[in-house]
PDB file of N, CA and C in Angstrom:
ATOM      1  N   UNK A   1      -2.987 -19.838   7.911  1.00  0.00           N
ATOM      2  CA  UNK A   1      -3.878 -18.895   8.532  1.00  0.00           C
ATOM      3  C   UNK A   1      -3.994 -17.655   7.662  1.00  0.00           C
ATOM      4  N   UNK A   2      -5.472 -17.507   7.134  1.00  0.00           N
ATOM      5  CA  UNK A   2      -5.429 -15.979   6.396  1.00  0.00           C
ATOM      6  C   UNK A   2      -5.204 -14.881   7.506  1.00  0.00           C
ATOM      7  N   UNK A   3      -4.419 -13.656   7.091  1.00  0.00           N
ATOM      8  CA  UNK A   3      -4.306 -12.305   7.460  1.00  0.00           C
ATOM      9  C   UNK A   3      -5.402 -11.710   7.016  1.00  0.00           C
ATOM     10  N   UNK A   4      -4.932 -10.508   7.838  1.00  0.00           N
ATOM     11  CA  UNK A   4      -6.209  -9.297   7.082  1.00  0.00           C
ATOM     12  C   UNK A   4      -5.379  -8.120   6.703  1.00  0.00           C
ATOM     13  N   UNK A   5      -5.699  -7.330   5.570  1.00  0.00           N
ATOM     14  CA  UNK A   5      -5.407  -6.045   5.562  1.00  0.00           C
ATOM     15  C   UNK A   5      -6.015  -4.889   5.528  1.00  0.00           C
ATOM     16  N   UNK A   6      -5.257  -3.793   5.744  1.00  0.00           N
ATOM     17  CA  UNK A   6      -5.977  -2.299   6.107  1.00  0.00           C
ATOM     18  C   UNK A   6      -5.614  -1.521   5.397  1.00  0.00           C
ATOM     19  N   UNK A   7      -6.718  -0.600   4.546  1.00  0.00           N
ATOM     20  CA  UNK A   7      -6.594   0.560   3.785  1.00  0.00           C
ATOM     21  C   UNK A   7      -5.249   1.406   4.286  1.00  0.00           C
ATOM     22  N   UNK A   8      -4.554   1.937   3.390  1.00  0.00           N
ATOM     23  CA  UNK A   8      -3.675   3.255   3.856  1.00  0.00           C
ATOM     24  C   UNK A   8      -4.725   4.245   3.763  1.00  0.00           C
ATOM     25  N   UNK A   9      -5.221   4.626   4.924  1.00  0.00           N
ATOM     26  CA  UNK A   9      -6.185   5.728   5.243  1.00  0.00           C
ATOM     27  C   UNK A   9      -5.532   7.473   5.528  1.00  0.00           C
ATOM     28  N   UNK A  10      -5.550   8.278   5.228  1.00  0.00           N
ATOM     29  CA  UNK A  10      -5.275   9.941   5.644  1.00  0.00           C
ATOM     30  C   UNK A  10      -5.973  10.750   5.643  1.00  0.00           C
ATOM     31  N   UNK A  11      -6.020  11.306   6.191  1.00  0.00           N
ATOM     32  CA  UNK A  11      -7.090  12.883   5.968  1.00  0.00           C
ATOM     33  C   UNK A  11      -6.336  14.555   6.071  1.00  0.00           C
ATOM     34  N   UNK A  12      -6.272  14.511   4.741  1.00  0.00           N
ATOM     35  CA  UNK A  12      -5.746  15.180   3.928  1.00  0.00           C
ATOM     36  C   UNK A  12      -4.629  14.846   3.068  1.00  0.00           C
ATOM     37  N   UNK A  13      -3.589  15.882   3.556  1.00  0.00           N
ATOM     38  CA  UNK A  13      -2.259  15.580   1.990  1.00  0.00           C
ATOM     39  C   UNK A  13      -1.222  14.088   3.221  1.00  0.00           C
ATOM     40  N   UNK A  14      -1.189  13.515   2.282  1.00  0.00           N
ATOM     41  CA  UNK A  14      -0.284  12.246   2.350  1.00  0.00           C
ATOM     42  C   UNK A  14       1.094  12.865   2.723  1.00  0.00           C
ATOM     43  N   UNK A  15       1.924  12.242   3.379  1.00  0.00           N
ATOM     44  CA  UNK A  15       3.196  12.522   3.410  1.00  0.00           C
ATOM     45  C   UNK A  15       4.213  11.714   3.093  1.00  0.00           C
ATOM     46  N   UNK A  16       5.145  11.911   2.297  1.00  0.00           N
ATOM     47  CA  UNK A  16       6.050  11.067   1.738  1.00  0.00           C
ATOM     48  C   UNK A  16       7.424  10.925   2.603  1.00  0.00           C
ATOM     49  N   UNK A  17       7.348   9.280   2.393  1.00  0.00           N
ATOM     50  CA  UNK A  17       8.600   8.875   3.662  1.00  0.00           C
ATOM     51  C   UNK A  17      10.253   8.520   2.705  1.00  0.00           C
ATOM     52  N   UNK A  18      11.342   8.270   4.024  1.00  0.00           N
ATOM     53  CA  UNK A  18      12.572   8.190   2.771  1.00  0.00           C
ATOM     54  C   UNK A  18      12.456   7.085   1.728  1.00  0.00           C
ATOM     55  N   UNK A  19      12.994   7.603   0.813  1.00  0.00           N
ATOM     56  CA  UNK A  19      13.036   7.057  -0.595  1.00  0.00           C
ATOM     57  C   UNK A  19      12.355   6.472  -1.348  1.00  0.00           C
ATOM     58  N   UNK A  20      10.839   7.175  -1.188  1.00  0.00           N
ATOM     59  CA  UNK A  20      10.174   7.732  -1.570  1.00  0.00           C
ATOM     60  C   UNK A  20       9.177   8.805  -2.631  1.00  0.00           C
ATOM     61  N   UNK A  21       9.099   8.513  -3.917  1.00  0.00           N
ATOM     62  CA  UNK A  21       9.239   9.886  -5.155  1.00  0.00           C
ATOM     63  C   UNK A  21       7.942  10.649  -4.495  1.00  0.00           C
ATOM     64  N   UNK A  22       7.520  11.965  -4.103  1.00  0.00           N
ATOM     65  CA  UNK A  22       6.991  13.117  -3.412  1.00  0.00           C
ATOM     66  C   UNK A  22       5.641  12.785  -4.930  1.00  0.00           C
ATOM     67  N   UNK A  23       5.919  12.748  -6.288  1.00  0.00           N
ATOM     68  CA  UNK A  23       5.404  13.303  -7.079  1.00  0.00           C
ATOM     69  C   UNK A  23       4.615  12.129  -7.338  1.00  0.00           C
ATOM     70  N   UNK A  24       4.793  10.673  -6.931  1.00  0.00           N
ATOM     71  CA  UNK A  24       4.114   9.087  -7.186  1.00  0.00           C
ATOM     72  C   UNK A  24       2.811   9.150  -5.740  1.00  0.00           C
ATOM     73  N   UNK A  25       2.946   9.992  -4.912  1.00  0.00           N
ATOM     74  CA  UNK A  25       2.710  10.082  -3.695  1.00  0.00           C
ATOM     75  C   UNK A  25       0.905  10.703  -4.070  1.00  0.00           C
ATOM     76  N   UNK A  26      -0.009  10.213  -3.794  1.00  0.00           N
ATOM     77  CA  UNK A  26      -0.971  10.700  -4.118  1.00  0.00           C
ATOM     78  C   UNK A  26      -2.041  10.111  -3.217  1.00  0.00           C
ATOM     79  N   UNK A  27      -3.823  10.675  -2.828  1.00  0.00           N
ATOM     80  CA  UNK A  27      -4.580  10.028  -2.346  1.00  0.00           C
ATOM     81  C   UNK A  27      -5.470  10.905  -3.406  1.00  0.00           C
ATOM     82  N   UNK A  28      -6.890   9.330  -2.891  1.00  0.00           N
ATOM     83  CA  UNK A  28      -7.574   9.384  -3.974  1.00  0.00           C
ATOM     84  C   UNK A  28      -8.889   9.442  -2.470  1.00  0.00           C
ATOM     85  N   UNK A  29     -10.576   9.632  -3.508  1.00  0.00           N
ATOM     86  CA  UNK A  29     -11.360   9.257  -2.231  1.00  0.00           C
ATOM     87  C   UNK A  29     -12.288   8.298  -2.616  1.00  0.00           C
ATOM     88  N   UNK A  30     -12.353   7.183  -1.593  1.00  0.00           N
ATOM     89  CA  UNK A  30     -13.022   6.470  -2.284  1.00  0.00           C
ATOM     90  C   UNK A  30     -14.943   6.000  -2.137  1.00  0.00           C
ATOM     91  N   UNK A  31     -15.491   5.553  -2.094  1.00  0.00           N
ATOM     92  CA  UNK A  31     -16.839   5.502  -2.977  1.00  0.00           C
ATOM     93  C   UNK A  31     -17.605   5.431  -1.149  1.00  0.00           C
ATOM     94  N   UNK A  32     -16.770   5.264  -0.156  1.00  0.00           N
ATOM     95  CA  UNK A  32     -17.027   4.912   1.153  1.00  0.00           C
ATOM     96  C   UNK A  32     -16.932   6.513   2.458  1.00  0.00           C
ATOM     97  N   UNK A  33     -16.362   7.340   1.027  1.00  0.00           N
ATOM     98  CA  UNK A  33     -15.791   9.087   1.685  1.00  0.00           C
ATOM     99  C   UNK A  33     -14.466   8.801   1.974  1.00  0.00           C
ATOM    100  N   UNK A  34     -13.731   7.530   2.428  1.00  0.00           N
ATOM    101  CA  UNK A  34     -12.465   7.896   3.069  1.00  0.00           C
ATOM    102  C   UNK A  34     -11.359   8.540   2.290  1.00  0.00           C
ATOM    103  N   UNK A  35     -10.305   8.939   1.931  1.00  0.00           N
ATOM    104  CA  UNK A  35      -9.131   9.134   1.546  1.00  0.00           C
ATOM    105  C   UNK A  35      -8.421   8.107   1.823  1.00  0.00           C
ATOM    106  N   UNK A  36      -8.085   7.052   0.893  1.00  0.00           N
ATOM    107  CA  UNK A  36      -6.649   6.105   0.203  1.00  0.00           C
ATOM    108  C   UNK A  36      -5.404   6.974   0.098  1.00  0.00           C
ATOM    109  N   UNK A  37      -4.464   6.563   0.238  1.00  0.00           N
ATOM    110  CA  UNK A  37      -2.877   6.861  -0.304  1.00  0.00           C
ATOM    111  C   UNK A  37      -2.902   6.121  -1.447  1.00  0.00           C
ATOM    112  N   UNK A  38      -2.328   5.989  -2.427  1.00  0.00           N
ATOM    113  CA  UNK A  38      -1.914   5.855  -3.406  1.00  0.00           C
ATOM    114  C   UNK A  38      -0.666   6.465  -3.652  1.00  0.00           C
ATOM    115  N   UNK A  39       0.105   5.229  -4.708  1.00  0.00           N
ATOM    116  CA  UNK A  39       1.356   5.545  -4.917  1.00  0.00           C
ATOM    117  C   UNK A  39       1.575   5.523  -6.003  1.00  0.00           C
ATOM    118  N   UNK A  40       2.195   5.946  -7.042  1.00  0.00           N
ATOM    119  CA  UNK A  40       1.740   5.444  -8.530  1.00  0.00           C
ATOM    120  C   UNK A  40       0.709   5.433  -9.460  1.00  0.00           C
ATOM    121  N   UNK A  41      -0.477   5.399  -8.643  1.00  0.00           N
ATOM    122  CA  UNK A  41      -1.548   5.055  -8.979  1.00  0.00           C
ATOM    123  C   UNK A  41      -1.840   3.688  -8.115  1.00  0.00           C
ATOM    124  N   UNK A  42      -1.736   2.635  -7.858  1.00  0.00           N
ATOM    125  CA  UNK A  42      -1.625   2.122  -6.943  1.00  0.00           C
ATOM    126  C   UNK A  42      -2.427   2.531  -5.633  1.00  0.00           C
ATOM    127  N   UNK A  43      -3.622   1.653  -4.987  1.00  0.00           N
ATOM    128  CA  UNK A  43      -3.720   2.076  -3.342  1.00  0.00           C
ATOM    129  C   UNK A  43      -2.927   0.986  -2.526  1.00  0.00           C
ATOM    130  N   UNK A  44      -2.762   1.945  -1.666  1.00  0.00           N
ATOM    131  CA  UNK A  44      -1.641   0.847  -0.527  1.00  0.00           C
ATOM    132  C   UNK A  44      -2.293   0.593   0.037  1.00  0.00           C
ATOM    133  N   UNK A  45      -1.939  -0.520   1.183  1.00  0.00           N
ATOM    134  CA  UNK A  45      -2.316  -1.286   2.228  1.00  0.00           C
ATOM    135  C   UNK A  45      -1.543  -1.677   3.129  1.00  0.00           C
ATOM    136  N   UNK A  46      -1.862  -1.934   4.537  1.00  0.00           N
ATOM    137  CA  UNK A  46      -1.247  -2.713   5.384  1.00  0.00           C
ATOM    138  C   UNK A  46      -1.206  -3.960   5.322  1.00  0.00           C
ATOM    139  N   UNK A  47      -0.625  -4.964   5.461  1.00  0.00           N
ATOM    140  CA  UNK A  47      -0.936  -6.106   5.657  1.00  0.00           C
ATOM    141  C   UNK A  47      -0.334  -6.770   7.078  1.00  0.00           C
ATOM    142  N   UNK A  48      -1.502  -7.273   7.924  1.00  0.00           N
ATOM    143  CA  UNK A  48      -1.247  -7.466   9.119  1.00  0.00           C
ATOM    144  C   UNK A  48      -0.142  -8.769   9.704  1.00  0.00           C
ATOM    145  N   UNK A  49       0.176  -9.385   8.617  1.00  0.00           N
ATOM    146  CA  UNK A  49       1.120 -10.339   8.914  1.00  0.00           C
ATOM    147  C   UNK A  49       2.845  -9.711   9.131  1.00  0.00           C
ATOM    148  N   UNK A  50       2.966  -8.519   8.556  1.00  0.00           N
ATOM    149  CA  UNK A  50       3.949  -7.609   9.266  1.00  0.00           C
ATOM    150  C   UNK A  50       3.606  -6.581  10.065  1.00  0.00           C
ATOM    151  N   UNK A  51       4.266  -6.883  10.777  1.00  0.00           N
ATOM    152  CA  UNK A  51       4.298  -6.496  12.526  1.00  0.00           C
ATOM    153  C   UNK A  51       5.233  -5.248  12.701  1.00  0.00           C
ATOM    154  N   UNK A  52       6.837  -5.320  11.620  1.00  0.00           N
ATOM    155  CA  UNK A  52       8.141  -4.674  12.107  1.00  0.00           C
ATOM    156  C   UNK A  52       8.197  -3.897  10.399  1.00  0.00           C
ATOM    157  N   UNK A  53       9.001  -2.837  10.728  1.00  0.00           N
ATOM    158  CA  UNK A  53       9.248  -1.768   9.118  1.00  0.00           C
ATOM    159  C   UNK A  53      10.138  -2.733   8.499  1.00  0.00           C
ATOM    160  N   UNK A  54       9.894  -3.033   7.441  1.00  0.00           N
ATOM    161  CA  UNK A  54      10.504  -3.452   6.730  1.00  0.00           C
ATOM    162  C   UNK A  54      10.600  -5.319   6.101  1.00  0.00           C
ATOM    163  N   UNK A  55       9.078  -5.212   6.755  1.00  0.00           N
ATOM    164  CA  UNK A  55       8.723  -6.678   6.867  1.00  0.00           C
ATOM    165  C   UNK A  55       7.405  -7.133   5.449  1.00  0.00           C
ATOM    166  N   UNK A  56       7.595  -8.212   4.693  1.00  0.00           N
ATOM    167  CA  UNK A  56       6.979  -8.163   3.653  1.00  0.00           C
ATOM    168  C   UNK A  56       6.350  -9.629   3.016  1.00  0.00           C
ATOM    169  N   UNK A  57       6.139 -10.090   4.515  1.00  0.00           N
ATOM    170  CA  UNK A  57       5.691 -11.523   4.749  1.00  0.00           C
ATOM    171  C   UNK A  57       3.973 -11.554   3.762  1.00  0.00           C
ATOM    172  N   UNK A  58       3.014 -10.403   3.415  1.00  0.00           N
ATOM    173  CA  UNK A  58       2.325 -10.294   2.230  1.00  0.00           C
ATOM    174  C   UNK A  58       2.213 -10.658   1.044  1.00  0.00           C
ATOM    175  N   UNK A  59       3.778 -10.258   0.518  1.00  0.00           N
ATOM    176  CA  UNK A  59       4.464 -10.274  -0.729  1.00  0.00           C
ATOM    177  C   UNK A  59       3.671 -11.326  -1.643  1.00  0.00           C
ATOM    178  N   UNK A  60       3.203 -11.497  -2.511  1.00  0.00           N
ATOM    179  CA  UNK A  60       2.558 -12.668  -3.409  1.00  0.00           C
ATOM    180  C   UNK A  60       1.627 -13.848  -3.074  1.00  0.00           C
ATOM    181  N   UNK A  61       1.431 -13.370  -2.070  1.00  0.00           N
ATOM    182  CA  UNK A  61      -0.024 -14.014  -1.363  1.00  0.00           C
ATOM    183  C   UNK A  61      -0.929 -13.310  -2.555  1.00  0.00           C
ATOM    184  N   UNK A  62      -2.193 -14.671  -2.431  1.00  0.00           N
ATOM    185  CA  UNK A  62      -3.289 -14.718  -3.716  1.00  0.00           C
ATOM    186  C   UNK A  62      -4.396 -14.490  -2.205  1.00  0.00           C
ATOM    187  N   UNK A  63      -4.968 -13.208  -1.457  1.00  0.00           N
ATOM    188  CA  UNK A  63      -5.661 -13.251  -0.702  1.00  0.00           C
ATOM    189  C   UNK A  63      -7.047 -12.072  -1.122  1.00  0.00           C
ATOM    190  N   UNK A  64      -8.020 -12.297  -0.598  1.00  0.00           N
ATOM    191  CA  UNK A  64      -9.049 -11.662  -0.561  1.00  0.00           C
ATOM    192  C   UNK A  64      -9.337 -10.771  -1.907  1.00  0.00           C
ATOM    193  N   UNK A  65      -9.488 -11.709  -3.175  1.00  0.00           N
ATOM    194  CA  UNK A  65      -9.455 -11.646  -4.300  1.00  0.00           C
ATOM    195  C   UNK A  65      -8.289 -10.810  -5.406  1.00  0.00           C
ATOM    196  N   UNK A  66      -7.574 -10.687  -4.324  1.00  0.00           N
ATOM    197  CA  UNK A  66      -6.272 -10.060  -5.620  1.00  0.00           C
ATOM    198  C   UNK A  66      -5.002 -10.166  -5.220  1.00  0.00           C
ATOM    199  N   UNK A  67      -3.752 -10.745  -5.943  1.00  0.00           N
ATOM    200  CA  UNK A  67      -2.825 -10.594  -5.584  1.00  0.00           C
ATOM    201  C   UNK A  67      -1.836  -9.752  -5.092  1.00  0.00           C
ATOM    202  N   UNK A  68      -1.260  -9.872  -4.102  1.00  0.00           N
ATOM    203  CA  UNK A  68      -0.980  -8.710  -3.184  1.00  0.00           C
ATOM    204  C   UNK A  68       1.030  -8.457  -3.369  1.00  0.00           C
ATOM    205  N   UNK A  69       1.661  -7.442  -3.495  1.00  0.00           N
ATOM    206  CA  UNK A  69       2.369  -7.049  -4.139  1.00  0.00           C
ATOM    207  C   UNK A  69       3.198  -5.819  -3.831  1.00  0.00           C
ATOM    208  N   UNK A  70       4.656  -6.491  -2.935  1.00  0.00           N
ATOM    209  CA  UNK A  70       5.387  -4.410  -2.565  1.00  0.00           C
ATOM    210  C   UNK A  70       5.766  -3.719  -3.952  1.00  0.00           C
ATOM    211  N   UNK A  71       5.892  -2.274  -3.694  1.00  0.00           N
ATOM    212  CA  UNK A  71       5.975  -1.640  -4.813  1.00  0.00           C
ATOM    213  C   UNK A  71       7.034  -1.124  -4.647  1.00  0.00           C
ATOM    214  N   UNK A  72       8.087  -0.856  -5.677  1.00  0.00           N
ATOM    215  CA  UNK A  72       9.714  -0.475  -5.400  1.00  0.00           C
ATOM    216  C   UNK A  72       9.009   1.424  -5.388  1.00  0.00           C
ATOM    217  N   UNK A  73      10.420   1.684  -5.152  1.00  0.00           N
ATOM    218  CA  UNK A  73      10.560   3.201  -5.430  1.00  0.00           C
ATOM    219  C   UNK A  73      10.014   3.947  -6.372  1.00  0.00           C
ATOM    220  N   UNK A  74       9.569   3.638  -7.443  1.00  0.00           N
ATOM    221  CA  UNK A  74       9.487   3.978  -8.471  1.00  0.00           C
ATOM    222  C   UNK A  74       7.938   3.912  -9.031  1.00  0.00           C
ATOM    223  N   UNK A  75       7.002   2.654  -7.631  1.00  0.00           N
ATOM    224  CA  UNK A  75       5.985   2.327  -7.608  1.00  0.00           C
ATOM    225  C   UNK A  75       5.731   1.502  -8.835  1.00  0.00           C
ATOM    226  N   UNK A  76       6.581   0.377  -8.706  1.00  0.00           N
ATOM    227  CA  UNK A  76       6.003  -0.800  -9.817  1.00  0.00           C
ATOM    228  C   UNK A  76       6.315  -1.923  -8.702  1.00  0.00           C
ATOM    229  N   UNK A  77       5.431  -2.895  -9.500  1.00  0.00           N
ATOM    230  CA  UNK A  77       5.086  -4.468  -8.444  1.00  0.00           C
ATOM    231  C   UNK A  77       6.781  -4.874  -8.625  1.00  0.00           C
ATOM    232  N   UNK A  78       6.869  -5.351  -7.250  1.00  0.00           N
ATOM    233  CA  UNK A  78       8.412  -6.202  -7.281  1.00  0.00           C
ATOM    234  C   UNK A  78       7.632  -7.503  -7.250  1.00  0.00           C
ATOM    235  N   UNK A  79       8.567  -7.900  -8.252  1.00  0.00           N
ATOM    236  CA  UNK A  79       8.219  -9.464  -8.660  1.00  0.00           C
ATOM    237  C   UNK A  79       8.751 -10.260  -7.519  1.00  0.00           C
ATOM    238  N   UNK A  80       8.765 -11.623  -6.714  1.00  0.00           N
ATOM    239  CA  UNK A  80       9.970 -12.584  -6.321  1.00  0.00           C
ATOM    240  C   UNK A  80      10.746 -12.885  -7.088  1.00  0.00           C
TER     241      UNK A  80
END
């Protein structure tokens, strides 16, 4: 069964959660007016197949043309 996912949407300054770098922490706006989070450079997303914090049932799924990917602390792709 495909999932769906959802923009990390904000309006205004982003807030950075624990462990977390404050300075990787960024939003961008995109071509639609909204404000993205971005991490790294990176935009985040929800992905609706996790339900609970800390859940990452997403992880390397090939969905809705790009491979999808958590980002460590440091905001680089964690491989499996």
């Amino acid at each position: 069964m495909r999932q769906s996912v959802a923009s990390l949407l904000t309006k205004g300054a982003a807030e950075v959660g624990k462990g977390a770098d404050k300075k990787l922490l960024d939003v961008t706006k995109r071509s639609d007016g909204h404000e993205q989070v971005t991490y790294n450079g990176h935009p985040l997303y929800y992905y609706a197949g996790d339900t609970k914090p800390g859940q990452t049932n997403g992880q390397g799924l090939d969905q809705f043309g790009a491979e999808w990917y958590v980002l460590d602390t440091k905001g680089n792709k964690v491989e499996d």
